[in-house]
N, C-alpha and C. Protein backbone atom coordinates (compact mmCIF):
# COMPACT_ATOMS: atom_id res chain seq x y z
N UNK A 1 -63.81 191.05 88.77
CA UNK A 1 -62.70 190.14 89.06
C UNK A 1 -61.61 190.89 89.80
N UNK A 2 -61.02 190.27 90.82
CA UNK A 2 -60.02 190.74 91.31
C UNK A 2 -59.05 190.94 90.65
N UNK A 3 -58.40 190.17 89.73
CA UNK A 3 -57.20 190.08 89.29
C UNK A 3 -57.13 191.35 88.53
N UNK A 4 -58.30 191.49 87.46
CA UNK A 4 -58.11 192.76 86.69
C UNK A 4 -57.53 194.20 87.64
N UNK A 5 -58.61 194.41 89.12
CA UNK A 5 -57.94 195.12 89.72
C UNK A 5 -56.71 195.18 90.07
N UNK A 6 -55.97 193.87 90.71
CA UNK A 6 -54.52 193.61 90.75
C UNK A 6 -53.55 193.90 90.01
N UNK A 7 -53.56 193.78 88.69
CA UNK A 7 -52.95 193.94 88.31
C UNK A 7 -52.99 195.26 86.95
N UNK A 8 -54.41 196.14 87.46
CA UNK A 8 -54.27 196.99 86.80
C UNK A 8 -54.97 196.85 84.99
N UNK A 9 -55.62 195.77 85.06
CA UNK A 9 -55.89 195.24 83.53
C UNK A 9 -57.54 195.48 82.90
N UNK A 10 -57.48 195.87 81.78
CA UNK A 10 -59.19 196.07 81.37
C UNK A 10 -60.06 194.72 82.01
N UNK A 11 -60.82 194.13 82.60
CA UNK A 11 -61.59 193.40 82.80
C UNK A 11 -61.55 192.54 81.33
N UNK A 12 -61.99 193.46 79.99
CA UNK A 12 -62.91 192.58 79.31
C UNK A 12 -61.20 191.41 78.57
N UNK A 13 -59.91 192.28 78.90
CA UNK A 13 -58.82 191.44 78.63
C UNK A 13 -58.33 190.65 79.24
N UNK A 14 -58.80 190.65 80.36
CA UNK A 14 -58.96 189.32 81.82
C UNK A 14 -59.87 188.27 80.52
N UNK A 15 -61.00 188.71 80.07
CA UNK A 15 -62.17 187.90 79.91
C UNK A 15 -61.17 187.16 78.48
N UNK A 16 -60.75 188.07 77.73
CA UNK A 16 -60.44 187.41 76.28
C UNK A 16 -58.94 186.37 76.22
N UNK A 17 -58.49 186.69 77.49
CA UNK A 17 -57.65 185.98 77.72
C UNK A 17 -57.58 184.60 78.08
N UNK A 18 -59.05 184.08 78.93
CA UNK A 18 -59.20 183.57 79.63
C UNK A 18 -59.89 182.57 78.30
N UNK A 19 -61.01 182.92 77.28
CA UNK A 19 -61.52 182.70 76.85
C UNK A 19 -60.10 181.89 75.38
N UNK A 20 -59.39 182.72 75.18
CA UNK A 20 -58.30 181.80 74.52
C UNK A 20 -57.58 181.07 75.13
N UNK A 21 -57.52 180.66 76.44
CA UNK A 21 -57.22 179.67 77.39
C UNK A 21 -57.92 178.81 77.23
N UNK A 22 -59.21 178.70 77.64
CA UNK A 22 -60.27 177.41 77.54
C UNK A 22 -60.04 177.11 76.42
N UNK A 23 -60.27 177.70 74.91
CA UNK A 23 -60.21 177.26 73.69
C UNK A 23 -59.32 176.28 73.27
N UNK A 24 -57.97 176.79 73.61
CA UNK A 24 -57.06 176.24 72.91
C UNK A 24 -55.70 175.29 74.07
N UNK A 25 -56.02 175.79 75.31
CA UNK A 25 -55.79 175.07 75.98
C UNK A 25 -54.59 175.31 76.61
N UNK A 26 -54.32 176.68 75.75
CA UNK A 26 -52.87 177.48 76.50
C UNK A 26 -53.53 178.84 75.91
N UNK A 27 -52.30 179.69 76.45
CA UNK A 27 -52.34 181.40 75.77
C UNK A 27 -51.09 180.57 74.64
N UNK A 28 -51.96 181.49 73.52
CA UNK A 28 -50.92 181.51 72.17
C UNK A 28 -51.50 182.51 71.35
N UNK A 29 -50.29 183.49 70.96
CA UNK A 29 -50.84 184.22 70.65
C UNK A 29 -51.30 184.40 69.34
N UNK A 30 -52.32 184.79 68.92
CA UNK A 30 -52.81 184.88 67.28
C UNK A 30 -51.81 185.87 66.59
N UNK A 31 -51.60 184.73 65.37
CA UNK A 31 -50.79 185.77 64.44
C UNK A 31 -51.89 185.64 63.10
N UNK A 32 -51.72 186.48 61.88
CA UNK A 32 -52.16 185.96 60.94
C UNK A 32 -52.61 187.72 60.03
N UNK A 33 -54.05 187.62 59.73
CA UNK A 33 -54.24 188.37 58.80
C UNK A 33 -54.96 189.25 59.89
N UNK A 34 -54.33 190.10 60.34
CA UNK A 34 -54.80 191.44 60.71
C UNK A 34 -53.68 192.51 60.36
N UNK A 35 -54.25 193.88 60.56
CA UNK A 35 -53.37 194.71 60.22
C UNK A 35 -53.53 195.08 58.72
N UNK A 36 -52.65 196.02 58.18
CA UNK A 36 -52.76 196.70 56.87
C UNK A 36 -51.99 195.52 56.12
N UNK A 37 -52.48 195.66 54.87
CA UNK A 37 -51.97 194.41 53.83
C UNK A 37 -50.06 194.64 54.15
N UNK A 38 -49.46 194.14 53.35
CA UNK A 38 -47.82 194.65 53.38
C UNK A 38 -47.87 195.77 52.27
N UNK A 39 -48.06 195.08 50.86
CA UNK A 39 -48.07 196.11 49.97
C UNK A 39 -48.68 195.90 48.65
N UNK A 40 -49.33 196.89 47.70
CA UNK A 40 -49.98 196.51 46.58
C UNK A 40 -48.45 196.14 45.30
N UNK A 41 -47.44 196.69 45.89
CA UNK A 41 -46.48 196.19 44.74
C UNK A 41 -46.18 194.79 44.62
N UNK A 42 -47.03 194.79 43.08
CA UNK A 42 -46.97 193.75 42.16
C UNK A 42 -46.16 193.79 41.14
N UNK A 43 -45.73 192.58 40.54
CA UNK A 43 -44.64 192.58 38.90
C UNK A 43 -45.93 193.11 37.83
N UNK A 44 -46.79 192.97 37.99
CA UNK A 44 -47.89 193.63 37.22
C UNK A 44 -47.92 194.91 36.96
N UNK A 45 -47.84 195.52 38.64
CA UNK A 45 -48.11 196.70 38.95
C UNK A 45 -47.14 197.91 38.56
N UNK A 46 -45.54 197.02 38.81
CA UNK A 46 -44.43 197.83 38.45
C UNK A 46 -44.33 198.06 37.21
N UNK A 47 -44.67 196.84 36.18
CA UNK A 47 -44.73 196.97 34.86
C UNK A 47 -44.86 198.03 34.36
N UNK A 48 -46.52 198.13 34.66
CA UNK A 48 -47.28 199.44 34.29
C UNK A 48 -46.89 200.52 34.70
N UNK A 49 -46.54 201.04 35.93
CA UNK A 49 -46.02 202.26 36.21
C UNK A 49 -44.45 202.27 35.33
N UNK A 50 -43.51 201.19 35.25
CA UNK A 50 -42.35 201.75 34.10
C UNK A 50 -42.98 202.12 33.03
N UNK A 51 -43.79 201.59 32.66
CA UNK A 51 -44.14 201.79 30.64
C UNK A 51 -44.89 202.92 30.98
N UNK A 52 -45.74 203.36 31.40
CA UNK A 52 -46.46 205.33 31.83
C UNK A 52 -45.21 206.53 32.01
N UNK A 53 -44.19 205.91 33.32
CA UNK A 53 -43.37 206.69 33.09
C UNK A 53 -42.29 206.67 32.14
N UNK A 54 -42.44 205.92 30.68
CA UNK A 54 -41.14 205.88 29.44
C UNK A 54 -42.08 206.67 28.69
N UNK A 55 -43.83 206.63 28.16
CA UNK A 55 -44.47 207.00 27.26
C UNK A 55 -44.42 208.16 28.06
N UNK A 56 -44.66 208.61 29.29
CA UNK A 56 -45.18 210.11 29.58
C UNK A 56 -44.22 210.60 30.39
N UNK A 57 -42.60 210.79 30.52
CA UNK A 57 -41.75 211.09 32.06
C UNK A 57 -42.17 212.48 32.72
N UNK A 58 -43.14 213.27 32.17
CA UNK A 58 -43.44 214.29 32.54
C UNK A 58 -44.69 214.63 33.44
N UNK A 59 -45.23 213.00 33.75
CA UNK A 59 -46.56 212.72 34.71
C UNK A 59 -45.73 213.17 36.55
N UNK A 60 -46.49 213.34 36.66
CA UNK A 60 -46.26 213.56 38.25
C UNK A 60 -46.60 212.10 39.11
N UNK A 61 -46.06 212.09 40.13
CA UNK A 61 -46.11 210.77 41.08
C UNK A 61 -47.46 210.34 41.89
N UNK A 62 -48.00 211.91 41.82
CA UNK A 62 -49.70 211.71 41.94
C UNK A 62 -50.64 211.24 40.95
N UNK A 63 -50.16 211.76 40.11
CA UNK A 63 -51.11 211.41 38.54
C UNK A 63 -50.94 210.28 38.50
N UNK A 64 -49.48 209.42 38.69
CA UNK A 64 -49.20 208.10 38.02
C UNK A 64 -50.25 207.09 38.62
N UNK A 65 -50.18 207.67 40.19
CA UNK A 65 -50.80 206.56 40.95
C UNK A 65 -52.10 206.73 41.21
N UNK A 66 -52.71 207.92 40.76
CA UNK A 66 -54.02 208.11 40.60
C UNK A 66 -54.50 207.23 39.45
N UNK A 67 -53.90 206.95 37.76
CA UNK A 67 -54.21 206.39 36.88
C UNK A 67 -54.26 204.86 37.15
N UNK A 68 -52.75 204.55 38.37
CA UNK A 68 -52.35 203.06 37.79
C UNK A 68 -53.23 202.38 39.06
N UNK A 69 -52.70 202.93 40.39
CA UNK A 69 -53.26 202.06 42.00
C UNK A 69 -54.66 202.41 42.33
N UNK A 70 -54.88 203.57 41.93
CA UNK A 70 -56.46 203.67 42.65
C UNK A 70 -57.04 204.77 42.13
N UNK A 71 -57.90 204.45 40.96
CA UNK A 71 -58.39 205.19 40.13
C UNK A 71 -59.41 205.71 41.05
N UNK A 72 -59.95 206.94 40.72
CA UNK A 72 -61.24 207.45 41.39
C UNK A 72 -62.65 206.78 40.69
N UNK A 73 -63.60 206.94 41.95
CA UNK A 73 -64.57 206.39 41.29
C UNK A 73 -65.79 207.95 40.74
N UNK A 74 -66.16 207.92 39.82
CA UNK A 74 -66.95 209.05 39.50
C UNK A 74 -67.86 209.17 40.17
């Protein structure tokens, strides 16, 4: 395609562009669920990490979150 040359653009983003054109009948751009979550902090989650750090204040910030967010798997 010319245009990609023209204006300097990957071809296959000429193509995906074009292809959400026909679809939907304009460019619009997708929003939604891509990308990294926002965050695992939950009222659940905080719970548990206050009550570990009142029973144990002497855990480290690795340990805590090794026990509470993402235990290892054996």
């Amino acid at each position: 395609m010319d245009i990609s040359r023209n204006f300097g653009i990957a071809r296959s983003t000429i193509y995906s562009i074009k292809k959400l054109y026909d679809e939907s009948g304009g460019y619009v751009r997708r929003t939604g669920n891509c990308g990294r979550p926002k965050s695992v902090r939950t009222a659940d989650l905080v719970g548990k990490i206050k009550k570990q750090v009142k029973d144990q204040p002497n855990n480290s910030v690795r340990g805590l979150a090794r026990r509470t967010i993402s235990p290892r798997a054996p």
